[in-house]
PDB file of N, CA and C in Angstrom:
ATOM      1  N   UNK A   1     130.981  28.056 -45.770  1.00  0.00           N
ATOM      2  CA  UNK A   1     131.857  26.941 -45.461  1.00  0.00           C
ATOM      3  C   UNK A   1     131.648  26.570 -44.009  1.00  0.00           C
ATOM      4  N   UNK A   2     131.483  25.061 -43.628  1.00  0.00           N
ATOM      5  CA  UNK A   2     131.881  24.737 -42.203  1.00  0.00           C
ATOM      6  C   UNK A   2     132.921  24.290 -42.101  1.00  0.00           C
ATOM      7  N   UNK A   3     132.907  23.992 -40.794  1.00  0.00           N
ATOM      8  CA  UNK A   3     133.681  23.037 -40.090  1.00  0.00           C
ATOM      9  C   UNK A   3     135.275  23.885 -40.124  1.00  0.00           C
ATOM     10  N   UNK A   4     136.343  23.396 -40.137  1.00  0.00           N
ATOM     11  CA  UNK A   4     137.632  23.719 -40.273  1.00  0.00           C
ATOM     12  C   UNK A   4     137.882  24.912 -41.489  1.00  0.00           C
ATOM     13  N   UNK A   5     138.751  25.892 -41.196  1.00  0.00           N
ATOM     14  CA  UNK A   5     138.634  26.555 -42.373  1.00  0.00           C
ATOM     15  C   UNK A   5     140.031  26.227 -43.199  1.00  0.00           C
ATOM     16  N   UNK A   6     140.219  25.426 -44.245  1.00  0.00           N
ATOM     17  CA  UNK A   6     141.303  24.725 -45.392  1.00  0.00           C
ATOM     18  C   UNK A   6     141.868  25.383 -46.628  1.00  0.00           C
ATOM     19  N   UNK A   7     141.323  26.773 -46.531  1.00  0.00           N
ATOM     20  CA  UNK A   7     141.864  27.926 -47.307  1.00  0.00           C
ATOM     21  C   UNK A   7     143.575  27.319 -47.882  1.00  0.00           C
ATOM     22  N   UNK A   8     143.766  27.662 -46.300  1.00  0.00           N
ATOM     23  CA  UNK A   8     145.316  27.838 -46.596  1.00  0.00           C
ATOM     24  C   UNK A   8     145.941  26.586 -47.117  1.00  0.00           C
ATOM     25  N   UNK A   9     145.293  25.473 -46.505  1.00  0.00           N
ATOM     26  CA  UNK A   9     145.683  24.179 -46.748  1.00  0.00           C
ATOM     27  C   UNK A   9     145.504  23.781 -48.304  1.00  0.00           C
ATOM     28  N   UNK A  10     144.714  23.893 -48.010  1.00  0.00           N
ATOM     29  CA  UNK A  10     144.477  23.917 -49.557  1.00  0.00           C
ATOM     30  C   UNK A  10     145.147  24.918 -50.700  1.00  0.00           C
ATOM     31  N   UNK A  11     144.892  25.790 -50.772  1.00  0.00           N
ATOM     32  CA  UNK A  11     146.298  26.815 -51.587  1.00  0.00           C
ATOM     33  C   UNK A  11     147.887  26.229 -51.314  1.00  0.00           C
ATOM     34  N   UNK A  12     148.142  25.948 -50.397  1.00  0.00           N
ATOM     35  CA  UNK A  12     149.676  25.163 -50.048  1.00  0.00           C
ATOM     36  C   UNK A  12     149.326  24.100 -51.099  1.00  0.00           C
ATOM     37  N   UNK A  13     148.585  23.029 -51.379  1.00  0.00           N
ATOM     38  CA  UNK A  13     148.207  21.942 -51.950  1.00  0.00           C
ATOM     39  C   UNK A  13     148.705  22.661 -53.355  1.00  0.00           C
ATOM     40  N   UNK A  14     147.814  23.668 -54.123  1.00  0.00           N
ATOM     41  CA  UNK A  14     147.431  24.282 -55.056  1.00  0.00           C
ATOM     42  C   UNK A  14     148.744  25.207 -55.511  1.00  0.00           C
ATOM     43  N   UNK A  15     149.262  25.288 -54.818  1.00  0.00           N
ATOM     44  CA  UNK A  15     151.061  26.181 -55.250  1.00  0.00           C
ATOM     45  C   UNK A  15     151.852  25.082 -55.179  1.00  0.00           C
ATOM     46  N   UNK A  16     151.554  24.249 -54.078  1.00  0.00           N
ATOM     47  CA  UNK A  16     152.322  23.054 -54.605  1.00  0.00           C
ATOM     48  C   UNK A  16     152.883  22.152 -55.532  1.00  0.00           C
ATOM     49  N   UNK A  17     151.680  21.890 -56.355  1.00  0.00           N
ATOM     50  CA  UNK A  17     151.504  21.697 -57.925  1.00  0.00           C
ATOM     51  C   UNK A  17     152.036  22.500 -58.827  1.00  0.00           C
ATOM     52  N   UNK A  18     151.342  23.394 -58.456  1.00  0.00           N
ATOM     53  CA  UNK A  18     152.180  24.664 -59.393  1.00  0.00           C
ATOM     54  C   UNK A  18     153.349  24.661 -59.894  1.00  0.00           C
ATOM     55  N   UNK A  19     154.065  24.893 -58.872  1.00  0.00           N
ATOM     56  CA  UNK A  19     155.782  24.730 -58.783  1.00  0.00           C
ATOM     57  C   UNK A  19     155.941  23.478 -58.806  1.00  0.00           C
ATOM     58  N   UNK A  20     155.327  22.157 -58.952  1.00  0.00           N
ATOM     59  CA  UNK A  20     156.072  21.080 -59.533  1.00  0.00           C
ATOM     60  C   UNK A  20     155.851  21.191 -61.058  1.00  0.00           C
ATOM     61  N   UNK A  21     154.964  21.600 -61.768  1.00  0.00           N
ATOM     62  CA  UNK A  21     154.743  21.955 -63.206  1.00  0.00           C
ATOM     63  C   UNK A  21     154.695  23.294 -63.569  1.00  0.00           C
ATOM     64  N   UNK A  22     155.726  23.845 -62.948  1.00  0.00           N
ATOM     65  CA  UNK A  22     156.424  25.127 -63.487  1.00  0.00           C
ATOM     66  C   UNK A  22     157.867  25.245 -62.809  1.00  0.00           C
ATOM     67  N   UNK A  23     158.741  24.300 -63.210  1.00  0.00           N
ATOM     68  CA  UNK A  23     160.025  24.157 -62.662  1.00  0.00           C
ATOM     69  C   UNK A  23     160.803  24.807 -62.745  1.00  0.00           C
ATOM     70  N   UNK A  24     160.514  26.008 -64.187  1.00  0.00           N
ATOM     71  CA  UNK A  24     161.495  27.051 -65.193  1.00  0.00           C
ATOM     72  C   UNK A  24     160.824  28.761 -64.085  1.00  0.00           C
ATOM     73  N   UNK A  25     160.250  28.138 -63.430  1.00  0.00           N
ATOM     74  CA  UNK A  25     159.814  29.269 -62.302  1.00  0.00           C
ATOM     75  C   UNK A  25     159.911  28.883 -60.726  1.00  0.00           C
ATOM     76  N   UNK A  26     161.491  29.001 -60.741  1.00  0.00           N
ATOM     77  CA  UNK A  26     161.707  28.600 -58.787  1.00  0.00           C
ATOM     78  C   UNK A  26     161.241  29.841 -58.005  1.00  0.00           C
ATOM     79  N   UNK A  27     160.681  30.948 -58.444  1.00  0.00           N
ATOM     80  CA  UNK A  27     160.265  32.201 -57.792  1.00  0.00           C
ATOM     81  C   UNK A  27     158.659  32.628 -57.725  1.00  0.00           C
ATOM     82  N   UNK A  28     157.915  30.909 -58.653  1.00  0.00           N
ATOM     83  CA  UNK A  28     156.773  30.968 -57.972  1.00  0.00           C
ATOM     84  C   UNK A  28     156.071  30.989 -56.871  1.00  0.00           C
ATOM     85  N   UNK A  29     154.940  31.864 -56.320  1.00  0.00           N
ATOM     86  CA  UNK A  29     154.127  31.594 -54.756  1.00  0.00           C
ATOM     87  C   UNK A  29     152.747  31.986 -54.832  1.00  0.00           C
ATOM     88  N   UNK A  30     152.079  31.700 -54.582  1.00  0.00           N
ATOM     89  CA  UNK A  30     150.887  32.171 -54.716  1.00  0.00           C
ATOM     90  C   UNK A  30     150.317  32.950 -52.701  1.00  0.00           C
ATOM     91  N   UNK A  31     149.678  33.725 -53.111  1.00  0.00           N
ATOM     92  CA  UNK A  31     148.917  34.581 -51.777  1.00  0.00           C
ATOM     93  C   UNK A  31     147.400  34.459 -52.105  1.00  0.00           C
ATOM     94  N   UNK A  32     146.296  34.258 -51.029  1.00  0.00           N
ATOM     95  CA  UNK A  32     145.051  34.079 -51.546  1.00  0.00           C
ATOM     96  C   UNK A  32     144.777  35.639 -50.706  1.00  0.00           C
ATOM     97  N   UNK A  33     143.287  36.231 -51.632  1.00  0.00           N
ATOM     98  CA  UNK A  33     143.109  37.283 -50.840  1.00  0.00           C
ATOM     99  C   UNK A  33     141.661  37.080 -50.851  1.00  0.00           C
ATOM    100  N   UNK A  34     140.891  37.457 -49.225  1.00  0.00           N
ATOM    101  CA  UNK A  34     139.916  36.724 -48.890  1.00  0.00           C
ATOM    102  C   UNK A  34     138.611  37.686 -48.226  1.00  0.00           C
ATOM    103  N   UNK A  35     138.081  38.158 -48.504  1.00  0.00           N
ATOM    104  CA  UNK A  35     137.427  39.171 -48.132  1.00  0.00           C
ATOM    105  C   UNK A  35     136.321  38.815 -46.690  1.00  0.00           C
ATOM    106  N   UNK A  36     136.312  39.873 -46.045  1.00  0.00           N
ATOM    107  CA  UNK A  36     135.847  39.477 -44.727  1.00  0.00           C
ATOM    108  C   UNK A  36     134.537  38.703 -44.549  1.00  0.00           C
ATOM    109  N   UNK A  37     134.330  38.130 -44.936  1.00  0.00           N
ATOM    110  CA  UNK A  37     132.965  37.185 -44.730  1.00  0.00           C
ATOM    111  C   UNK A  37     133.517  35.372 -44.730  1.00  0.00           C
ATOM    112  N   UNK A  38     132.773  34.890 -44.256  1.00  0.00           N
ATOM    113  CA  UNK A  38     133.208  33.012 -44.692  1.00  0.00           C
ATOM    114  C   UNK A  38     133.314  32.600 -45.948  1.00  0.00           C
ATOM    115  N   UNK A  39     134.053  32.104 -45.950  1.00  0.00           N
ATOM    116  CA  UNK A  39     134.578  31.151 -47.078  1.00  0.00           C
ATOM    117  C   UNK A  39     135.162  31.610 -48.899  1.00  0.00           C
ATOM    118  N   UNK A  40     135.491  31.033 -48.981  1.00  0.00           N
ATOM    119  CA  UNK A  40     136.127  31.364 -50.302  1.00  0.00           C
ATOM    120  C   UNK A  40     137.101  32.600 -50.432  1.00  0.00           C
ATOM    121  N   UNK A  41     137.724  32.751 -51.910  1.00  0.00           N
ATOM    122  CA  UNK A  41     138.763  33.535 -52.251  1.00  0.00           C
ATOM    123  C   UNK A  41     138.127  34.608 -52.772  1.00  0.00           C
ATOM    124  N   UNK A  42     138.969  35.740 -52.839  1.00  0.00           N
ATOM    125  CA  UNK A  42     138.280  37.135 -53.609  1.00  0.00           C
ATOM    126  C   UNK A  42     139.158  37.602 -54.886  1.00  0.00           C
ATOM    127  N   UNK A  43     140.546  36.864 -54.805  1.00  0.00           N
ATOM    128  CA  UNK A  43     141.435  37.094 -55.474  1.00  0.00           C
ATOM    129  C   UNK A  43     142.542  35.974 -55.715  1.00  0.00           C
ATOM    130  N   UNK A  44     142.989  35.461 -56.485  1.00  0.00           N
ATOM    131  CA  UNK A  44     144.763  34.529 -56.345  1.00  0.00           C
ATOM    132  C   UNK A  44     145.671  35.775 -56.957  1.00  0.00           C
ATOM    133  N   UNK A  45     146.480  35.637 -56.111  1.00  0.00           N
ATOM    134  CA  UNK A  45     148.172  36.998 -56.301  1.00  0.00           C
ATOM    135  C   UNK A  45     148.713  35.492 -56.469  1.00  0.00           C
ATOM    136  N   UNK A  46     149.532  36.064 -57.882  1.00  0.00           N
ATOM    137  CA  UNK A  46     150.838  34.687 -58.656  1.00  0.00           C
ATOM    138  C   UNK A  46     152.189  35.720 -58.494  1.00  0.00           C
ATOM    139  N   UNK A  47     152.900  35.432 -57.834  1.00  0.00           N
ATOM    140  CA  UNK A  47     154.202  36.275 -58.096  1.00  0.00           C
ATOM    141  C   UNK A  47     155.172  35.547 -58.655  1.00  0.00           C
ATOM    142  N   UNK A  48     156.472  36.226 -59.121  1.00  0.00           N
ATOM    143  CA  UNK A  48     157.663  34.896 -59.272  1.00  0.00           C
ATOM    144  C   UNK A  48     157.158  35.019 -61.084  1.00  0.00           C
ATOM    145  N   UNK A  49     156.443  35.317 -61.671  1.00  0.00           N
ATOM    146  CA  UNK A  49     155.960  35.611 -63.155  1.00  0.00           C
ATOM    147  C   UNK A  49     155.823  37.125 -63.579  1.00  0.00           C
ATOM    148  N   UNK A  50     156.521  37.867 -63.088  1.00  0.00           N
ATOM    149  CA  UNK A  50     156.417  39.161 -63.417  1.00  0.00           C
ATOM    150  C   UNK A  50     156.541  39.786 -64.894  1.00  0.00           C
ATOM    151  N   UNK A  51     157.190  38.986 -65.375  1.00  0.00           N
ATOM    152  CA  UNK A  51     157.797  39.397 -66.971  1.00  0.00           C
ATOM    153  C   UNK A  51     156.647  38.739 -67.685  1.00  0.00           C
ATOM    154  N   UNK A  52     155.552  38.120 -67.584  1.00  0.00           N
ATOM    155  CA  UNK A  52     155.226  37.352 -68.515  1.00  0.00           C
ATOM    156  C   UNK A  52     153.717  37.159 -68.201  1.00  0.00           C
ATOM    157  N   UNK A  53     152.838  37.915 -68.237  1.00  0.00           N
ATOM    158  CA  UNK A  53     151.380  38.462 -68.365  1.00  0.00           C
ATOM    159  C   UNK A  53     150.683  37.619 -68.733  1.00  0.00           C
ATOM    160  N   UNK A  54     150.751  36.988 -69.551  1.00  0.00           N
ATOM    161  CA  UNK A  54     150.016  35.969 -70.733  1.00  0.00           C
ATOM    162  C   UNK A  54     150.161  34.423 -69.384  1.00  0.00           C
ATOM    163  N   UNK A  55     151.380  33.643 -69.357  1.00  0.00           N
ATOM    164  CA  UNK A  55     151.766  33.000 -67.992  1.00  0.00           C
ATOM    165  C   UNK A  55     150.773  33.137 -66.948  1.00  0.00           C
ATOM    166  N   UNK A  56     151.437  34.588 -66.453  1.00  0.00           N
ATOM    167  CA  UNK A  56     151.083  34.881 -64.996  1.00  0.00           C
ATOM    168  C   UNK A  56     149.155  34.334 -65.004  1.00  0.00           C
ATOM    169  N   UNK A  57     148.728  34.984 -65.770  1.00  0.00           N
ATOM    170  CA  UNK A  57     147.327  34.860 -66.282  1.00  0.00           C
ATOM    171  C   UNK A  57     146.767  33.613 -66.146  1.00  0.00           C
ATOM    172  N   UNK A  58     147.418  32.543 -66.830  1.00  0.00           N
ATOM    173  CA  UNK A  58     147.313  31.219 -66.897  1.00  0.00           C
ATOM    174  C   UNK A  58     147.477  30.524 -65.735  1.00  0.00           C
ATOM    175  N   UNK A  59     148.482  30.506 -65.134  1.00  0.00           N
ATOM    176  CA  UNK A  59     148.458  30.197 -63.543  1.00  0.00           C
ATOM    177  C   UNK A  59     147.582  30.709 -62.895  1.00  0.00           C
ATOM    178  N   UNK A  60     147.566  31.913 -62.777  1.00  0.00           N
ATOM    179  CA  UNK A  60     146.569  32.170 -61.910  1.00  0.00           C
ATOM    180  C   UNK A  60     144.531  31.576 -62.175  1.00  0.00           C
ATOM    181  N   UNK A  61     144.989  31.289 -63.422  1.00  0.00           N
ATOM    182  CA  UNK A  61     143.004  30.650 -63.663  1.00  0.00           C
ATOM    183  C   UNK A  61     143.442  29.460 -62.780  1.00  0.00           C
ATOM    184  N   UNK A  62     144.263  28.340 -63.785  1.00  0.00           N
ATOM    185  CA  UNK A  62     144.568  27.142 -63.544  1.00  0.00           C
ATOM    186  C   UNK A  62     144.064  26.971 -61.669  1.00  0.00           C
ATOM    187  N   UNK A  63     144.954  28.523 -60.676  1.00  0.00           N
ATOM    188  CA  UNK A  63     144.918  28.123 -59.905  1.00  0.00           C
ATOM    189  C   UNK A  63     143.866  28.054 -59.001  1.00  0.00           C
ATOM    190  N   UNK A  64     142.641  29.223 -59.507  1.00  0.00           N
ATOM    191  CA  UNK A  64     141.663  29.635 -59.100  1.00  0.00           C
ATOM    192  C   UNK A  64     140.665  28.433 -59.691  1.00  0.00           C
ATOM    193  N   UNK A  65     140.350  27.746 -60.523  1.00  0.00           N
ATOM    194  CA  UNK A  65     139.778  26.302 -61.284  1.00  0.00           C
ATOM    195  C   UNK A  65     140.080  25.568 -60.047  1.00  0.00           C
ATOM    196  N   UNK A  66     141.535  25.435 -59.607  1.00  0.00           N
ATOM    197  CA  UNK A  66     141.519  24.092 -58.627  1.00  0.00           C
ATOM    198  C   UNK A  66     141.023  24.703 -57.421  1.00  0.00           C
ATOM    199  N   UNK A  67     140.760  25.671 -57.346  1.00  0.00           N
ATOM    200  CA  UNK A  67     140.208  25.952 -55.567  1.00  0.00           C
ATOM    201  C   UNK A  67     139.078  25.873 -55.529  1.00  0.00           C
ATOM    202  N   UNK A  68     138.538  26.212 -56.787  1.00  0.00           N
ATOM    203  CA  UNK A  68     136.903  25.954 -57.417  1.00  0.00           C
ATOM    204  C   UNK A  68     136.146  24.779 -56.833  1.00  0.00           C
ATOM    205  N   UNK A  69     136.911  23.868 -57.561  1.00  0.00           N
ATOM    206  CA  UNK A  69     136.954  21.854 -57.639  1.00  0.00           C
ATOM    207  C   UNK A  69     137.036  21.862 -56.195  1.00  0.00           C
ATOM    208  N   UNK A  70     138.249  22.843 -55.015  1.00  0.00           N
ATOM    209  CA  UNK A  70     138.377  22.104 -53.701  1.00  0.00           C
ATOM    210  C   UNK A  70     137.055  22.509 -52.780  1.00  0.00           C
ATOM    211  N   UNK A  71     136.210  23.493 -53.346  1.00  0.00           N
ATOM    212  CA  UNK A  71     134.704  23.880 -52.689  1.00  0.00           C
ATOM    213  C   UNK A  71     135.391  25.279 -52.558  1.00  0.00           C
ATOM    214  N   UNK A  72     136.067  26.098 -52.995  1.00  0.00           N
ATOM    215  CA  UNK A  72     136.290  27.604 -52.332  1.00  0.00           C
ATOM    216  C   UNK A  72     135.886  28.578 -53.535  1.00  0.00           C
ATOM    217  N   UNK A  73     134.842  29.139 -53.822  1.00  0.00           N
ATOM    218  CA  UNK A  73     134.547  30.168 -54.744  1.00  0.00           C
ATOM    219  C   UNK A  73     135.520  31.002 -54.806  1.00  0.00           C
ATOM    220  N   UNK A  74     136.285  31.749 -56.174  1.00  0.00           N
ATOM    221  CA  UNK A  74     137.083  32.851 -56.236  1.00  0.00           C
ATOM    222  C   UNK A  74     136.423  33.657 -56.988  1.00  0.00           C
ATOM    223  N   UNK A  75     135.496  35.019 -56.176  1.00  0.00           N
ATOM    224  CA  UNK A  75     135.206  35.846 -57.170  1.00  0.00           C
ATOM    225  C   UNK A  75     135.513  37.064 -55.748  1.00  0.00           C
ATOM    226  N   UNK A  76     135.753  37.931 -57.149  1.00  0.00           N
ATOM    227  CA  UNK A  76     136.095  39.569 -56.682  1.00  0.00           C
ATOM    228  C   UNK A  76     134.809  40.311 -56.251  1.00  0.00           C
ATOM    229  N   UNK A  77     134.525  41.109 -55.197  1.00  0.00           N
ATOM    230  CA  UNK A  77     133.664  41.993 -54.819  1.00  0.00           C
ATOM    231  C   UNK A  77     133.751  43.336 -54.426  1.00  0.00           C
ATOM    232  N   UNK A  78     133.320  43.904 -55.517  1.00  0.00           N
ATOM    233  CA  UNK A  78     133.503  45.457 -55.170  1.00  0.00           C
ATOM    234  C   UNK A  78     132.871  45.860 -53.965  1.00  0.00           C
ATOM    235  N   UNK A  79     133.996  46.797 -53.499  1.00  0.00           N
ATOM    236  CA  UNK A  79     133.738  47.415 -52.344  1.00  0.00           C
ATOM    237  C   UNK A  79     133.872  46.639 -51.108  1.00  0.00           C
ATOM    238  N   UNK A  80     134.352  45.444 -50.664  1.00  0.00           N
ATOM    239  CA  UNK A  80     134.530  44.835 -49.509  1.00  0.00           C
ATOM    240  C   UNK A  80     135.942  45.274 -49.541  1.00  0.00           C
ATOM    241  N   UNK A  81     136.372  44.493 -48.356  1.00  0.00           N
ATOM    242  CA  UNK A  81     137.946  44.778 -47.726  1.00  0.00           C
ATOM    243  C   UNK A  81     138.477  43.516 -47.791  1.00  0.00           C
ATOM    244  N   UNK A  82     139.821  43.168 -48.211  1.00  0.00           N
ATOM    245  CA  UNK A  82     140.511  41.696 -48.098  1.00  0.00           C
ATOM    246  C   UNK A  82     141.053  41.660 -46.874  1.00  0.00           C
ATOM    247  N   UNK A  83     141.595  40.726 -46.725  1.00  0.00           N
ATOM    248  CA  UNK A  83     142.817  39.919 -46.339  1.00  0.00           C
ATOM    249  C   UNK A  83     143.978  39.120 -46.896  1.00  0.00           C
ATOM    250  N   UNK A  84     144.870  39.197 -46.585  1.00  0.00           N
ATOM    251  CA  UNK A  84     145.799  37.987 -47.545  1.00  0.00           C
ATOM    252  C   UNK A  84     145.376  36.545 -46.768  1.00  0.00           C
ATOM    253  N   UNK A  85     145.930  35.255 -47.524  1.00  0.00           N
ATOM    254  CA  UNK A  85     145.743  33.969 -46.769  1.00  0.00           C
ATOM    255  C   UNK A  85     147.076  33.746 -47.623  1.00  0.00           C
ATOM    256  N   UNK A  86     148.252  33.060 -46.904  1.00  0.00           N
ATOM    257  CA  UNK A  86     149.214  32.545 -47.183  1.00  0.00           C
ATOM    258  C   UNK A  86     149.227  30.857 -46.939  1.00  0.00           C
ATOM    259  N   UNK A  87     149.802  30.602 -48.214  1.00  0.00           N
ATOM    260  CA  UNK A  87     149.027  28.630 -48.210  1.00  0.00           C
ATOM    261  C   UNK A  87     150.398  28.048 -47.029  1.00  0.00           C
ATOM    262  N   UNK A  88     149.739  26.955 -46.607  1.00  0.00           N
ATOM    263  CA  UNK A  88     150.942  25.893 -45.886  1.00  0.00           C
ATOM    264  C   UNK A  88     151.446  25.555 -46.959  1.00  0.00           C
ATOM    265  N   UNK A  89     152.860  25.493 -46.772  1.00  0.00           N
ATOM    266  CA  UNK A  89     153.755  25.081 -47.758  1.00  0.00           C
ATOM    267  C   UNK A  89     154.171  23.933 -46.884  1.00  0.00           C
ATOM    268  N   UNK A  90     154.934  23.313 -47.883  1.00  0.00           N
ATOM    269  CA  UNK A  90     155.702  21.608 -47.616  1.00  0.00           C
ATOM    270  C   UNK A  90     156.801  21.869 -46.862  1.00  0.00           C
ATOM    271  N   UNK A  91     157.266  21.394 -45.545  1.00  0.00           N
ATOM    272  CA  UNK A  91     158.636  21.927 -45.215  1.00  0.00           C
ATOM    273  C   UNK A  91     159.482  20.610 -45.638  1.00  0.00           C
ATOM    274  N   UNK A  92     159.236  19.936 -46.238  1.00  0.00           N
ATOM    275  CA  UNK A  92     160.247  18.477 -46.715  1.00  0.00           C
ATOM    276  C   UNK A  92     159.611  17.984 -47.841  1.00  0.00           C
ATOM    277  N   UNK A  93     160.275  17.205 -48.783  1.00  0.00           N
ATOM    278  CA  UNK A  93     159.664  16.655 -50.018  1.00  0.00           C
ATOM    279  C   UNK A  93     159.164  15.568 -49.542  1.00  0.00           C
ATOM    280  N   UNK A  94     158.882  14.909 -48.603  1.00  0.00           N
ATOM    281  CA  UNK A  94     157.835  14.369 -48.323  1.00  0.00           C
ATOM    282  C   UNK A  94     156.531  14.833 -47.957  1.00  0.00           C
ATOM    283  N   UNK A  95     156.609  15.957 -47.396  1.00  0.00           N
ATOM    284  CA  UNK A  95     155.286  16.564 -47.194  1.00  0.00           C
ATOM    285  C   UNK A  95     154.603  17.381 -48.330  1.00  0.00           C
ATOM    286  N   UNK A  96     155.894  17.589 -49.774  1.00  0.00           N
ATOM    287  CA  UNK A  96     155.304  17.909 -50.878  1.00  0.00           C
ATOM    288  C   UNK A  96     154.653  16.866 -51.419  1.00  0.00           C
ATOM    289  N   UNK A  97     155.092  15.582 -51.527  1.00  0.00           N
ATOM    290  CA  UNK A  97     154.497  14.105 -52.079  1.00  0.00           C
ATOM    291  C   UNK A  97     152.899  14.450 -51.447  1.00  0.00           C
ATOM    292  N   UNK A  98     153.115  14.135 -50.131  1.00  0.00           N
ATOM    293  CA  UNK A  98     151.691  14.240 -49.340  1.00  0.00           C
ATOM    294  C   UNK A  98     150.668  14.927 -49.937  1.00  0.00           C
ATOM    295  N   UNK A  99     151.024  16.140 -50.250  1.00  0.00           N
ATOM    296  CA  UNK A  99     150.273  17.162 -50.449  1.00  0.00           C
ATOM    297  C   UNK A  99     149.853  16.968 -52.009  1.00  0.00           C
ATOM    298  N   UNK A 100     150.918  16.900 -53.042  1.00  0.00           N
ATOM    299  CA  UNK A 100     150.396  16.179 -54.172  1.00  0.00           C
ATOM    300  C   UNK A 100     149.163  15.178 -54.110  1.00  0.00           C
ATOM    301  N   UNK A 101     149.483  14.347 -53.393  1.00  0.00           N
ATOM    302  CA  UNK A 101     148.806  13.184 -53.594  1.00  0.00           C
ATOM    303  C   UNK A 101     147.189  13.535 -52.583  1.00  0.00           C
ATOM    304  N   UNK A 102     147.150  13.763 -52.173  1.00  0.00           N
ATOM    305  CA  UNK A 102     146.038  15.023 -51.143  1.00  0.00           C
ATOM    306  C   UNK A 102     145.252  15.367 -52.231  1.00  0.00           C
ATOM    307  N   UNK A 103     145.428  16.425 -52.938  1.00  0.00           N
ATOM    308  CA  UNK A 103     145.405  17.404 -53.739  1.00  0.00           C
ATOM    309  C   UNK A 103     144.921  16.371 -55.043  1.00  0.00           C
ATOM    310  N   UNK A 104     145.271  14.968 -55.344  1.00  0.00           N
ATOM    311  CA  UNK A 104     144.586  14.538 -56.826  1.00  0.00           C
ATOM    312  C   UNK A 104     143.558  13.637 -55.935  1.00  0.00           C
ATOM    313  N   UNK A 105     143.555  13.013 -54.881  1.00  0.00           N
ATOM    314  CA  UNK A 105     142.763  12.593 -54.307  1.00  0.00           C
ATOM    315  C   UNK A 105     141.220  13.740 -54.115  1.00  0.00           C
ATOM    316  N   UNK A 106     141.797  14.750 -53.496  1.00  0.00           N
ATOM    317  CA  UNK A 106     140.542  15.331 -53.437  1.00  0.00           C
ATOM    318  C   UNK A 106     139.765  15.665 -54.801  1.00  0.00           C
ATOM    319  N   UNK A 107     141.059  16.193 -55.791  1.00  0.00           N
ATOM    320  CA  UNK A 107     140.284  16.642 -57.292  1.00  0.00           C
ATOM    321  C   UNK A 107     139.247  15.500 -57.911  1.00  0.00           C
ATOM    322  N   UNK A 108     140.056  14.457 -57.251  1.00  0.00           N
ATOM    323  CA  UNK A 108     139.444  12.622 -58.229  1.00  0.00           C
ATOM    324  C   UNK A 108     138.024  12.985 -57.729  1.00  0.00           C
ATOM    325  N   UNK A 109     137.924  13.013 -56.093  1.00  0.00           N
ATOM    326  CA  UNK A 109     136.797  12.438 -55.656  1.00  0.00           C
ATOM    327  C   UNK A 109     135.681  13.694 -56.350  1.00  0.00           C
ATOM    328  N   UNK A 110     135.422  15.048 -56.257  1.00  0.00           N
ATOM    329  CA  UNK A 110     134.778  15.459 -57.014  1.00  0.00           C
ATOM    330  C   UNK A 110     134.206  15.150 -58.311  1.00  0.00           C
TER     331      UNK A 110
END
């Protein structure tokens, strides 16, 4: 990856969504975990779905697909070391709109 690193920005984008189409889950969040080298994910952590495996599962592709589409590979590597990446979240429902609309803009243009 160059330039700016949009991990987080992007996952904020990507939980964003989430929790607008999973409303019956106000205890959704997602954590990215990122292993020490540039770019991309090594892992998506879905919390807030604990009871429900099958769910949790589903979100978590769904969410790892859209980081895919935003240019960030999510694959696991044995034997490296992570990090967590915690996404920017919206601090106002306008900056959730933003971020929605961010977020289908970038998916469109791919």
């Amino acid at each position: 990856m160059t330039g700016q690193d949009l991990r987080a920005l992007h996952l904020g984008w990507v939980e964003t969504f989430l929790r607008c189409h999973n409303k019956d889950l106000p205890q959704l969040w997602l954590t990215g975990q990122s292993h020490y080298a540039p770019g991309g994910f090594a892992f998506v952590v879905v919390d807030g779905v604990e009871d429900d495996t099958p769910r949790r599962r589903a979100i978590r592709s769904e969410a790892a697909e859209m980081l895919v589409r935003l240019g960030h590979p999510v694959e696991l590597q044995s034997r490296r070391d992570i990090y967590n990446i915690d996404p920017e979240r919206p601090l106002s429902r306008h900056e959730e709109m933003q971020m929605l609309s961010a977020l289908h803009s970038a998916l469109s243009a791919r």
